[in-house]
N, C-alpha and C. Protein backbone atom coordinates (compact mmCIF):
# COMPACT_ATOMS: atom_id res chain seq x y z
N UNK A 1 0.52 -18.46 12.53
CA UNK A 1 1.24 -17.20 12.33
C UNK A 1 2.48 -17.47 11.48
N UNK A 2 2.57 -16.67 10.69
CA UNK A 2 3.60 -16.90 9.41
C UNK A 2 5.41 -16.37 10.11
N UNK A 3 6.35 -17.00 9.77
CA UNK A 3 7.45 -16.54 10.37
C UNK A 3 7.64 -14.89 10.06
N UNK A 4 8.42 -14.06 10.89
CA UNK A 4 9.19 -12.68 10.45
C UNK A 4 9.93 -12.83 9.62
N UNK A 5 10.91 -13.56 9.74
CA UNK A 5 12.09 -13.67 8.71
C UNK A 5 12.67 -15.06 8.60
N UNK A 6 12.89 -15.29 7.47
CA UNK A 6 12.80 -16.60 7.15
C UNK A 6 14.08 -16.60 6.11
N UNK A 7 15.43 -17.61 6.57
CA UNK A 7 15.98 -17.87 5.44
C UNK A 7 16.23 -18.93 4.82
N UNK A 8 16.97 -19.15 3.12
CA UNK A 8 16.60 -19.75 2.25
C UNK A 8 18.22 -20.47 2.08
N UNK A 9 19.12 -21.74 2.47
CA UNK A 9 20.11 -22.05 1.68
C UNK A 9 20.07 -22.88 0.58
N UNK A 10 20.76 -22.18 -0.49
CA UNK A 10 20.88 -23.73 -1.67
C UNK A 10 22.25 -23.26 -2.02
N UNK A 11 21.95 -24.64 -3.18
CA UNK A 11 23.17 -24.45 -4.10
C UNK A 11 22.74 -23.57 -5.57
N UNK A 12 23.55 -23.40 -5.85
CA UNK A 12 23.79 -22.90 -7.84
C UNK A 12 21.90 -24.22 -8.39
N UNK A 13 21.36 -23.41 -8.93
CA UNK A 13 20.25 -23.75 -9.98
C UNK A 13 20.02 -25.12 -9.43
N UNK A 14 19.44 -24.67 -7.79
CA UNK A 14 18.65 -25.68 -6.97
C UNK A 14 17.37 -25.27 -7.08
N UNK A 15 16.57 -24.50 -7.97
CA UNK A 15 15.60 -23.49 -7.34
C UNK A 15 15.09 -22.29 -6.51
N UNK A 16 16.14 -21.53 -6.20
CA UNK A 16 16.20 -20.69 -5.55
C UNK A 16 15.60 -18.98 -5.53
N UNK A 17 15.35 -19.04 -7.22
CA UNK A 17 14.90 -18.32 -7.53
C UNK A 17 12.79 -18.57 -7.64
N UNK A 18 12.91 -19.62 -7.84
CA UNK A 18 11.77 -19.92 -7.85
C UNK A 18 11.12 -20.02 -6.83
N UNK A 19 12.18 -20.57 -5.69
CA UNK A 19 11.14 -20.47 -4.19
C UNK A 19 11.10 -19.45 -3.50
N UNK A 20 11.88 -18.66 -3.95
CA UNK A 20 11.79 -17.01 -3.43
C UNK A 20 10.95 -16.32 -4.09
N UNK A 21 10.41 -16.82 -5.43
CA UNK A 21 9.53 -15.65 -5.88
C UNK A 21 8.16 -16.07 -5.66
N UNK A 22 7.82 -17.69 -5.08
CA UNK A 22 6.91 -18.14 -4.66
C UNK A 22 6.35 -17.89 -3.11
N UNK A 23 7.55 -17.45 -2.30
CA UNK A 23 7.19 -17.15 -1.18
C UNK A 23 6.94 -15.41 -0.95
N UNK A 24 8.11 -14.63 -1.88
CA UNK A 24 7.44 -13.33 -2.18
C UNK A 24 5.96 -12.97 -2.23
N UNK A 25 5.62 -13.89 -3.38
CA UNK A 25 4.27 -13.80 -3.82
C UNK A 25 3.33 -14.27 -2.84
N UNK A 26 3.48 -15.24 -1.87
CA UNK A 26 2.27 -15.38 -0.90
C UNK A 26 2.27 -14.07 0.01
N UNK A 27 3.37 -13.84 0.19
CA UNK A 27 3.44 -12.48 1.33
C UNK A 27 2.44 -11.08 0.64
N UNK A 28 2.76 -11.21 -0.68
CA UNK A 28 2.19 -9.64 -1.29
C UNK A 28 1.17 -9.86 -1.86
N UNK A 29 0.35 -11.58 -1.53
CA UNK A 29 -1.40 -11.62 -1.67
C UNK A 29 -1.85 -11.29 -0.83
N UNK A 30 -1.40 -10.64 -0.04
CA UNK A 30 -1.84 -10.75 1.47
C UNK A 30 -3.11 -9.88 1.30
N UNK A 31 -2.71 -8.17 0.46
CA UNK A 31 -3.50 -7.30 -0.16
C UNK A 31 -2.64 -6.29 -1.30
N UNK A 32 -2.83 -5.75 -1.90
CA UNK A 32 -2.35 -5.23 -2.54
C UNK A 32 -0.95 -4.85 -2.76
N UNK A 33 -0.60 -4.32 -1.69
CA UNK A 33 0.03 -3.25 -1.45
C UNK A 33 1.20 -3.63 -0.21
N UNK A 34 0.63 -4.86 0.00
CA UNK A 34 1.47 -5.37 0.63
C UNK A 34 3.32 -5.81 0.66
N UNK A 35 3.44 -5.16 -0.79
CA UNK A 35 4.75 -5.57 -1.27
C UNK A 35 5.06 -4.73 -0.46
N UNK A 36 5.45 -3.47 -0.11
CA UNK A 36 5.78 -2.44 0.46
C UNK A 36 6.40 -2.87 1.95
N UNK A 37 5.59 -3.74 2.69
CA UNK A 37 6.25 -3.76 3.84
C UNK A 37 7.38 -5.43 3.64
N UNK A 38 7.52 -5.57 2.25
CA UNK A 38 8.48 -6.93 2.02
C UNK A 38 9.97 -6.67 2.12
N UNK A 39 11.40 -6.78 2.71
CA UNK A 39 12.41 -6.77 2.27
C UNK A 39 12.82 -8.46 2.03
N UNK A 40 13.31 -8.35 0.75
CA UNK A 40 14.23 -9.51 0.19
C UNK A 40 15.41 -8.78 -0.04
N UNK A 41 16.42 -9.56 0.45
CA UNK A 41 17.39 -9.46 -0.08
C UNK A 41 18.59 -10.27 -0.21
N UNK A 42 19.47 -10.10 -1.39
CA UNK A 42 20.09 -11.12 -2.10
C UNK A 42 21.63 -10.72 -2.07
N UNK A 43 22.44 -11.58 -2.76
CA UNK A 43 23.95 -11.18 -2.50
C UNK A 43 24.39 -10.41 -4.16
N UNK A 44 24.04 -10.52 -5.17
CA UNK A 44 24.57 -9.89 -6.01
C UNK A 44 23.42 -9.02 -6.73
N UNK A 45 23.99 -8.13 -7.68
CA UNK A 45 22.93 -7.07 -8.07
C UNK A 45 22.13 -7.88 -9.43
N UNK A 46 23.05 -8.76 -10.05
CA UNK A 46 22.37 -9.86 -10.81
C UNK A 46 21.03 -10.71 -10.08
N UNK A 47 21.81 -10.59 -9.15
CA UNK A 47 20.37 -11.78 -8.14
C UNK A 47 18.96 -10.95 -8.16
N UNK A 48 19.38 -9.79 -7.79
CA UNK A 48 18.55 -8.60 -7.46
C UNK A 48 17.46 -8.42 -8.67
N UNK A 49 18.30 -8.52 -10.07
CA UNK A 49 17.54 -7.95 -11.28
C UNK A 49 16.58 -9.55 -11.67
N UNK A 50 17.01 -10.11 -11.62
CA UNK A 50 16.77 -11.20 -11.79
C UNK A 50 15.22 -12.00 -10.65
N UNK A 51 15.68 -11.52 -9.58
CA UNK A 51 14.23 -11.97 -8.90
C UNK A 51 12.86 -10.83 -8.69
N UNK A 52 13.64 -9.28 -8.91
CA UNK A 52 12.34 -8.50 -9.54
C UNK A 52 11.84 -8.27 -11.09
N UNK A 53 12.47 -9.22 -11.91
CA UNK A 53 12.15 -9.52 -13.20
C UNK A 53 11.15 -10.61 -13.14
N UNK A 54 11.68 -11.77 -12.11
CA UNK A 54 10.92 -13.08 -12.14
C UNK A 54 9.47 -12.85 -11.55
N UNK A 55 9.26 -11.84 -10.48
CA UNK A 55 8.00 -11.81 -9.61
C UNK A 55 7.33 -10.84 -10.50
N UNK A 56 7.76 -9.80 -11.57
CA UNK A 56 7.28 -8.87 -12.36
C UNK A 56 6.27 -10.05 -13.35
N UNK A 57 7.14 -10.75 -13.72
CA UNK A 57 6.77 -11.33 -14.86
C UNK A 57 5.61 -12.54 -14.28
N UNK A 58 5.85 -13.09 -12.97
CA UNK A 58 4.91 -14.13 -12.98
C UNK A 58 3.83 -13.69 -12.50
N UNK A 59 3.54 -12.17 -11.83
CA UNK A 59 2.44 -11.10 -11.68
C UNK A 59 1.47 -11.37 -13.12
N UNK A 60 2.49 -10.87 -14.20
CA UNK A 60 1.88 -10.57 -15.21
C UNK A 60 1.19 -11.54 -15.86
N UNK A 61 1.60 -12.70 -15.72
CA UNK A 61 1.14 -14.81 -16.30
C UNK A 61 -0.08 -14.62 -15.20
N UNK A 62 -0.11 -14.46 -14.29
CA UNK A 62 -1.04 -14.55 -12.95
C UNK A 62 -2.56 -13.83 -12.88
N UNK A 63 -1.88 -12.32 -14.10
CA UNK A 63 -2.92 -11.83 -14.35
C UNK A 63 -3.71 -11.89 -15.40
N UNK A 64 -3.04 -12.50 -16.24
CA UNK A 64 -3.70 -13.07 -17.64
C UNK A 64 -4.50 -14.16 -17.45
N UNK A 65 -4.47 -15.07 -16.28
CA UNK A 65 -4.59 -17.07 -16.01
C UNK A 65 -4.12 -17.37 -15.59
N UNK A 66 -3.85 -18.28 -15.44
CA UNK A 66 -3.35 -20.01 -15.09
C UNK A 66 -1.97 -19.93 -15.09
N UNK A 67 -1.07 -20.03 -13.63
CA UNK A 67 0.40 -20.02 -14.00
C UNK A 67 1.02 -21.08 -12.66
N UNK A 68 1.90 -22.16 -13.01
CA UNK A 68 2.50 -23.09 -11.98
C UNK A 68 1.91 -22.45 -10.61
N UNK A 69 2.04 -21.41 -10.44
CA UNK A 69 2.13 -21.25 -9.18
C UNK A 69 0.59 -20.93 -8.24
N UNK A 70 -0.52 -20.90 -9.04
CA UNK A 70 -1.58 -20.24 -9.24
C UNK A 70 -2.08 -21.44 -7.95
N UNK A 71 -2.02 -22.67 -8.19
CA UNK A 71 -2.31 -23.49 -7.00
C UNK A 71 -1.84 -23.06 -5.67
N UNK A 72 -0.49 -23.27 -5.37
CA UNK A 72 -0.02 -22.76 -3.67
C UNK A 72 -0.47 -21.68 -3.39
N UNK A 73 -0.63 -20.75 -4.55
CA UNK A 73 -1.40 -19.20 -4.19
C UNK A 73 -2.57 -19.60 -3.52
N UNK A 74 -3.94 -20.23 -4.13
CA UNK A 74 -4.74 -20.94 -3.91
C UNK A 74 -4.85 -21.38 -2.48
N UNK A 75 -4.08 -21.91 -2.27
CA UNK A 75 -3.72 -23.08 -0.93
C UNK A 75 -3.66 -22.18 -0.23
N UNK A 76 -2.61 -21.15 -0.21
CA UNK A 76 -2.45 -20.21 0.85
C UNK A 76 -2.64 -19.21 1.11
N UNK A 77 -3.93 -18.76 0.43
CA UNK A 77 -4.32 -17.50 0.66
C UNK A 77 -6.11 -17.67 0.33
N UNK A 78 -6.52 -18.70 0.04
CA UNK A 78 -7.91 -19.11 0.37
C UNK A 78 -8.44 -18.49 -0.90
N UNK A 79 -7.94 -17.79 -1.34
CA UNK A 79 -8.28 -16.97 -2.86
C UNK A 79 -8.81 -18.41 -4.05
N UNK A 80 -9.58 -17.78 -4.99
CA UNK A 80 -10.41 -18.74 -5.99
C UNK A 80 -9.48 -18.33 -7.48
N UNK A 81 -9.47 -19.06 -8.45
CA UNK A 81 -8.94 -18.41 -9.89
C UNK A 81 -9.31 -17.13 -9.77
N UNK A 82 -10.41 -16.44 -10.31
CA UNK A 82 -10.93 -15.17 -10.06
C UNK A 82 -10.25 -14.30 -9.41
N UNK A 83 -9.91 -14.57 -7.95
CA UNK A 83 -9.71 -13.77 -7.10
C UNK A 83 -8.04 -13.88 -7.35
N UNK A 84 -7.54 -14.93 -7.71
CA UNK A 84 -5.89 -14.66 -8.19
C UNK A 84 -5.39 -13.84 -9.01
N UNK A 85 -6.22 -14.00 -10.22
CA UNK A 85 -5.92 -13.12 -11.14
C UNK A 85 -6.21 -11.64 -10.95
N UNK A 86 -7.21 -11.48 -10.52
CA UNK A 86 -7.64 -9.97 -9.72
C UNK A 86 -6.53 -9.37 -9.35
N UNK A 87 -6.41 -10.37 -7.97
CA UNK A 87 -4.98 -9.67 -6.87
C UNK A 87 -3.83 -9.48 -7.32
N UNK A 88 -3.44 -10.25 -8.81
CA UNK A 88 -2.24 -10.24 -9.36
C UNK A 88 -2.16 -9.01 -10.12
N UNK A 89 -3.14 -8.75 -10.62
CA UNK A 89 -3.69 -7.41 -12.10
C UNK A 89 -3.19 -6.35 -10.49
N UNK A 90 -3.60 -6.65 -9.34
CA UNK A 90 -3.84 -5.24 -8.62
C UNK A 90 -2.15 -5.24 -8.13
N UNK A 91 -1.79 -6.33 -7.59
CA UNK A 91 -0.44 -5.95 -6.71
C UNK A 91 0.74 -5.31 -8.23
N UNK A 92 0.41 -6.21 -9.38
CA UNK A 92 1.05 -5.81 -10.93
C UNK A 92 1.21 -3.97 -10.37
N UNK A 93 -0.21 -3.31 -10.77
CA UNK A 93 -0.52 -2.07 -10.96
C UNK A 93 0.55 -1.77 -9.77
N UNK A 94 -0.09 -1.63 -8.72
CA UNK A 94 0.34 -0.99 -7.45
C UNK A 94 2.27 -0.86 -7.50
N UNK A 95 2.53 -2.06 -7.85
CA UNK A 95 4.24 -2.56 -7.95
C UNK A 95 4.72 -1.37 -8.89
N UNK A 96 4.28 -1.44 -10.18
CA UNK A 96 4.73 -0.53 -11.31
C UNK A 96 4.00 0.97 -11.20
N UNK A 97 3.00 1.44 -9.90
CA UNK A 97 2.86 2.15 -9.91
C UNK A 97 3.67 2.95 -8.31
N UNK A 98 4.27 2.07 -7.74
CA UNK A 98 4.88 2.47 -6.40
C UNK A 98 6.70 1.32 -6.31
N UNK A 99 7.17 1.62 -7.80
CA UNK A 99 8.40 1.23 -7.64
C UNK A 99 9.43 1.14 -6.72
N UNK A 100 9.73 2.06 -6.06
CA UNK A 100 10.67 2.34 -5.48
C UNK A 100 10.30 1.65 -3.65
N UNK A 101 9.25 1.27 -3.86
CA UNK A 101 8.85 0.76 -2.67
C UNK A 101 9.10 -0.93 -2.96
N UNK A 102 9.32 -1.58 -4.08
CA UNK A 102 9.48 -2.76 -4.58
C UNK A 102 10.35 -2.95 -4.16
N UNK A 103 10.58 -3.85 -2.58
CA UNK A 103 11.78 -3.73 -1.81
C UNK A 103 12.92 -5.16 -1.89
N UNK A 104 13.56 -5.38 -3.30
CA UNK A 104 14.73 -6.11 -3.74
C UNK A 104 15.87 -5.53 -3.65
N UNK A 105 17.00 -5.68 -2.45
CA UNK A 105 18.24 -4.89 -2.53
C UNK A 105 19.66 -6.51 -2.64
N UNK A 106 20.64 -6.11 -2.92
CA UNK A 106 21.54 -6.65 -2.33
C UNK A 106 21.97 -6.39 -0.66
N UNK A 107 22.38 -7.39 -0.01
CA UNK A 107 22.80 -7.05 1.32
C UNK A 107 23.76 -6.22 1.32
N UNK A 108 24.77 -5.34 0.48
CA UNK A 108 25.26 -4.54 0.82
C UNK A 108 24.90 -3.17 0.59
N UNK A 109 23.81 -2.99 0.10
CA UNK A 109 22.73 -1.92 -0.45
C UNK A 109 21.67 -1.84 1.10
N UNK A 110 21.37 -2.86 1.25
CA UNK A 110 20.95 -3.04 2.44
C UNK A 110 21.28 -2.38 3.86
N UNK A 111 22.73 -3.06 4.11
CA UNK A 111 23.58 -2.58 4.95
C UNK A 111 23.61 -0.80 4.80
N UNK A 112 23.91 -0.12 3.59
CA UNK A 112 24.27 1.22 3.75
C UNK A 112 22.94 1.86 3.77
N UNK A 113 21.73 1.55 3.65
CA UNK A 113 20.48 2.09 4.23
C UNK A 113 20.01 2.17 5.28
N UNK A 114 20.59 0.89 6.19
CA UNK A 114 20.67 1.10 7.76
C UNK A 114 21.44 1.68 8.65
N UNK A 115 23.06 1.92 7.52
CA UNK A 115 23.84 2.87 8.39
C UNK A 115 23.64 3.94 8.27
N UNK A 116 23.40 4.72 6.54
CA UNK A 116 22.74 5.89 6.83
C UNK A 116 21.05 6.09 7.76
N UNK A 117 20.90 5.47 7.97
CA UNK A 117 19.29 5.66 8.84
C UNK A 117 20.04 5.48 10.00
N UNK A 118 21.16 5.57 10.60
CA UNK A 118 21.30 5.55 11.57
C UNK A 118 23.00 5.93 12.36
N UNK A 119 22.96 7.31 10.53
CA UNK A 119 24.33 7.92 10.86
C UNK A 119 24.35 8.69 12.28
N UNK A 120 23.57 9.42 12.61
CA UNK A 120 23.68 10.39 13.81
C UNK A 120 24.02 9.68 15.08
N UNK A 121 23.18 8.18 15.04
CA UNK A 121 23.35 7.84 16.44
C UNK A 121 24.54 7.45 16.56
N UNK A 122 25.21 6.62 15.04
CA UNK A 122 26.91 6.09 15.19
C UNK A 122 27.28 6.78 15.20
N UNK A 123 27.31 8.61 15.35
CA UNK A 123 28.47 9.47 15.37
C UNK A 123 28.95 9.98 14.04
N UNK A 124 28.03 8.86 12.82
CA UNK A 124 28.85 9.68 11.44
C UNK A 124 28.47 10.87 11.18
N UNK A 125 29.17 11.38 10.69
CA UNK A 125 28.87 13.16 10.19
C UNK A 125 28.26 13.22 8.51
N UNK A 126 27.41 13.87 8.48
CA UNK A 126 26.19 13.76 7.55
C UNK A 126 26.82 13.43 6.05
N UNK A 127 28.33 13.87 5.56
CA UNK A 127 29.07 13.74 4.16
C UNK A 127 29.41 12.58 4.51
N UNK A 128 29.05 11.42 5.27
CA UNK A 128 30.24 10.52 4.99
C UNK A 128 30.13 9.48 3.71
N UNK A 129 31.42 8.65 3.02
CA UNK A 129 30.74 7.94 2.02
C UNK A 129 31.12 6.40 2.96
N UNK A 130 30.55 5.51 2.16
CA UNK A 130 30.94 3.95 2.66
C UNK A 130 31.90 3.86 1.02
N UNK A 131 32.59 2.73 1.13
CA UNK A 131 33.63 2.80 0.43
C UNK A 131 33.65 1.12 -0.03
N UNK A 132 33.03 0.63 -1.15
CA UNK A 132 33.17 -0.73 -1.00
C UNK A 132 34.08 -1.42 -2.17
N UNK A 133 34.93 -0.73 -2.44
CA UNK A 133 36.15 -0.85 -3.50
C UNK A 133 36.99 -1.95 -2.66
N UNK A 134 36.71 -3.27 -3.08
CA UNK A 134 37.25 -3.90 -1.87
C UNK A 134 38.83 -3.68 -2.18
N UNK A 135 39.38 -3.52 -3.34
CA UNK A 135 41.16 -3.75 -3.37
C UNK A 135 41.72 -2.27 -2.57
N UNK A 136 40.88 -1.09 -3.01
CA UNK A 136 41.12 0.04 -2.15
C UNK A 136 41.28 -0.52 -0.37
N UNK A 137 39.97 -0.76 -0.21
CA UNK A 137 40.07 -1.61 1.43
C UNK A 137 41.30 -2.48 1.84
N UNK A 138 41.61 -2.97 1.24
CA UNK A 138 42.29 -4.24 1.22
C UNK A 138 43.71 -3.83 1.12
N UNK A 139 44.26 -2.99 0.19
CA UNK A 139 45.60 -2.07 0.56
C UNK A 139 45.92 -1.22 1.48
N UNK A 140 44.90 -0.48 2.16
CA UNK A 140 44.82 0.21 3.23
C UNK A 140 44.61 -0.62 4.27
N UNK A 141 44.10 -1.26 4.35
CA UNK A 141 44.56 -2.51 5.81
C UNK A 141 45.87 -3.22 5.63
N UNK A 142 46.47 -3.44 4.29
CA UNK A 142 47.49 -3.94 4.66
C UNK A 142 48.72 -2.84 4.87
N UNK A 143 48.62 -1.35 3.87
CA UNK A 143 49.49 -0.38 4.38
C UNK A 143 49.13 -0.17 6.02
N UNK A 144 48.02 -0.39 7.04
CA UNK A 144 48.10 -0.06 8.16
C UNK A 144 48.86 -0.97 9.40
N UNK A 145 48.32 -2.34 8.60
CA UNK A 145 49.18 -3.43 9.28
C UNK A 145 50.53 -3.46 9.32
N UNK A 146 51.08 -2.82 7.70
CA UNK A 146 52.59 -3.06 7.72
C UNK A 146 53.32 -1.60 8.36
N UNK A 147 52.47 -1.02 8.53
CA UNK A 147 52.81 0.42 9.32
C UNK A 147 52.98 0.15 10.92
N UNK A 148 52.80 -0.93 11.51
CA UNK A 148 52.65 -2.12 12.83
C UNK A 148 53.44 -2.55 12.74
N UNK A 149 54.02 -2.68 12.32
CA UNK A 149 55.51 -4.41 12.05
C UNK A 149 56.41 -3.67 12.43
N UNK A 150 56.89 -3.90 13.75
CA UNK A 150 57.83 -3.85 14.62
C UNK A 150 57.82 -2.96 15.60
N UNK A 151 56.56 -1.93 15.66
CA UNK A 151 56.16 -1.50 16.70
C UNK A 151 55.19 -2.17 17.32
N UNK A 152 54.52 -3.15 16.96
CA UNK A 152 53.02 -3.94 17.56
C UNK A 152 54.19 -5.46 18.08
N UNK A 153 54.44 -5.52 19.05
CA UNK A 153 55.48 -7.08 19.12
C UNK A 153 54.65 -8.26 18.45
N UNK A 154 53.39 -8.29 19.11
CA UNK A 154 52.39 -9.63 18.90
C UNK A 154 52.24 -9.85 17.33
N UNK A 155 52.07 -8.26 16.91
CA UNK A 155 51.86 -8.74 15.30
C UNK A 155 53.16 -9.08 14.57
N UNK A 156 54.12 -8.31 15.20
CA UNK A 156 55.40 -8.88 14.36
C UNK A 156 55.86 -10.34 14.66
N UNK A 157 55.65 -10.90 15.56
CA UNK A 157 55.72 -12.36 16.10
C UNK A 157 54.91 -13.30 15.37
N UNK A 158 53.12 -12.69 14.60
CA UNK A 158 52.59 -13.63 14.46
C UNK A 158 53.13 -13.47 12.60
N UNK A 159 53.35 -12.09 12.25
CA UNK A 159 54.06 -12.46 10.65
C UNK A 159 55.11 -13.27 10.72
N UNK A 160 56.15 -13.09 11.53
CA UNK A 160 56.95 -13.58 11.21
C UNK A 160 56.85 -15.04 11.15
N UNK A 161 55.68 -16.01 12.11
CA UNK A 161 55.70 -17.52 12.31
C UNK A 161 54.91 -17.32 11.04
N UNK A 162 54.17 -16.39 10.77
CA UNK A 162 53.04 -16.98 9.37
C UNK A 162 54.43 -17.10 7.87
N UNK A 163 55.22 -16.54 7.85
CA UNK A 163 56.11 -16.17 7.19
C UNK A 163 57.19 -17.41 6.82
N UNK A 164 57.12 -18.06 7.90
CA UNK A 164 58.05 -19.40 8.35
C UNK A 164 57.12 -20.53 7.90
N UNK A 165 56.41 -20.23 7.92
CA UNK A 165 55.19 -21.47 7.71
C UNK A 165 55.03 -21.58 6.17
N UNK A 166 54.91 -20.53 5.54
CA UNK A 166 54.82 -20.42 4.07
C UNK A 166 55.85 -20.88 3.65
């Protein structure tokens, strides 16, 4: 039985892209259409374009012939040349014909699909926005913190030693 979720650490141009689009791809030989029930997801929107460019494109090598990866496909999915290139021509079609189901997000794209899917139960009210301007964030926590300093004792105690320390 194949894991649920499985994650991947490297460094900078360890391969990372390559073993993600190799393990993508065993998941969505499964049958066609199988991309649909796949989420990957990555930390930047570069990462994002970049590994549904890479699995687009090695679909397309896959469906023409012979491509690096055409062996582990092989290995792990019991499939023959024939039957690779087939499944590749079909998951190709299906992908470019059911885009939006081609499930590559960033984790913070991620994140706001699960909070909206699950505004009502947190209490949010149906207009709300998420706000990921981090310097916006980041001035408003500190205008709230410094709106604290000298009514909060603990926090004014711990600026002031952080303050001494600097």
């Amino acid at each position: 039985m194949s894991k649920p979720f499985v994650i991947y650490r490297s460094s900078a141009g360890s391969g990372k892209t390559y073993t993600l689009t190799k393990e993508y791809l065993k998941l969505a030989f499964r049958r066609p259409d199988y991309f649909k029930h796949i989420l990957a997801v990555t930390f930047t929107n570069k990462a994002t374009k970049e590994m549904k460019l890479r699995i687009l494109s090695v679909l397309a090598e896959l469906s023409k012939g012979s491509h690096p990866l055409t062996y582990e496909l092989k290995e792990s999915t019991g499939l023959n040349d024939q039957q690779i290139q087939q499944r590749a021509q079909d998951i190709l079609s299906e992908i470019l014909h059911n885009y939006s189901y081609f499930s590559i997000s960033t984790i913070d794209s991620f994140f706001q699909k699960v909070i909206r899917a699950f505004a009502r139960e947190m209490g949010l009210q149906g207009g709300f926005r998420i706000e990921l301007d981090e310097d916006q964030v980041l001035s408003e926590v500190i205008d709230k913190v410094l709106l604290e300093v000298g009514h909060n004792k603990n926090l004014t105690n711990w600026l002031i030693k952080f303050a001494e320390t600097r």
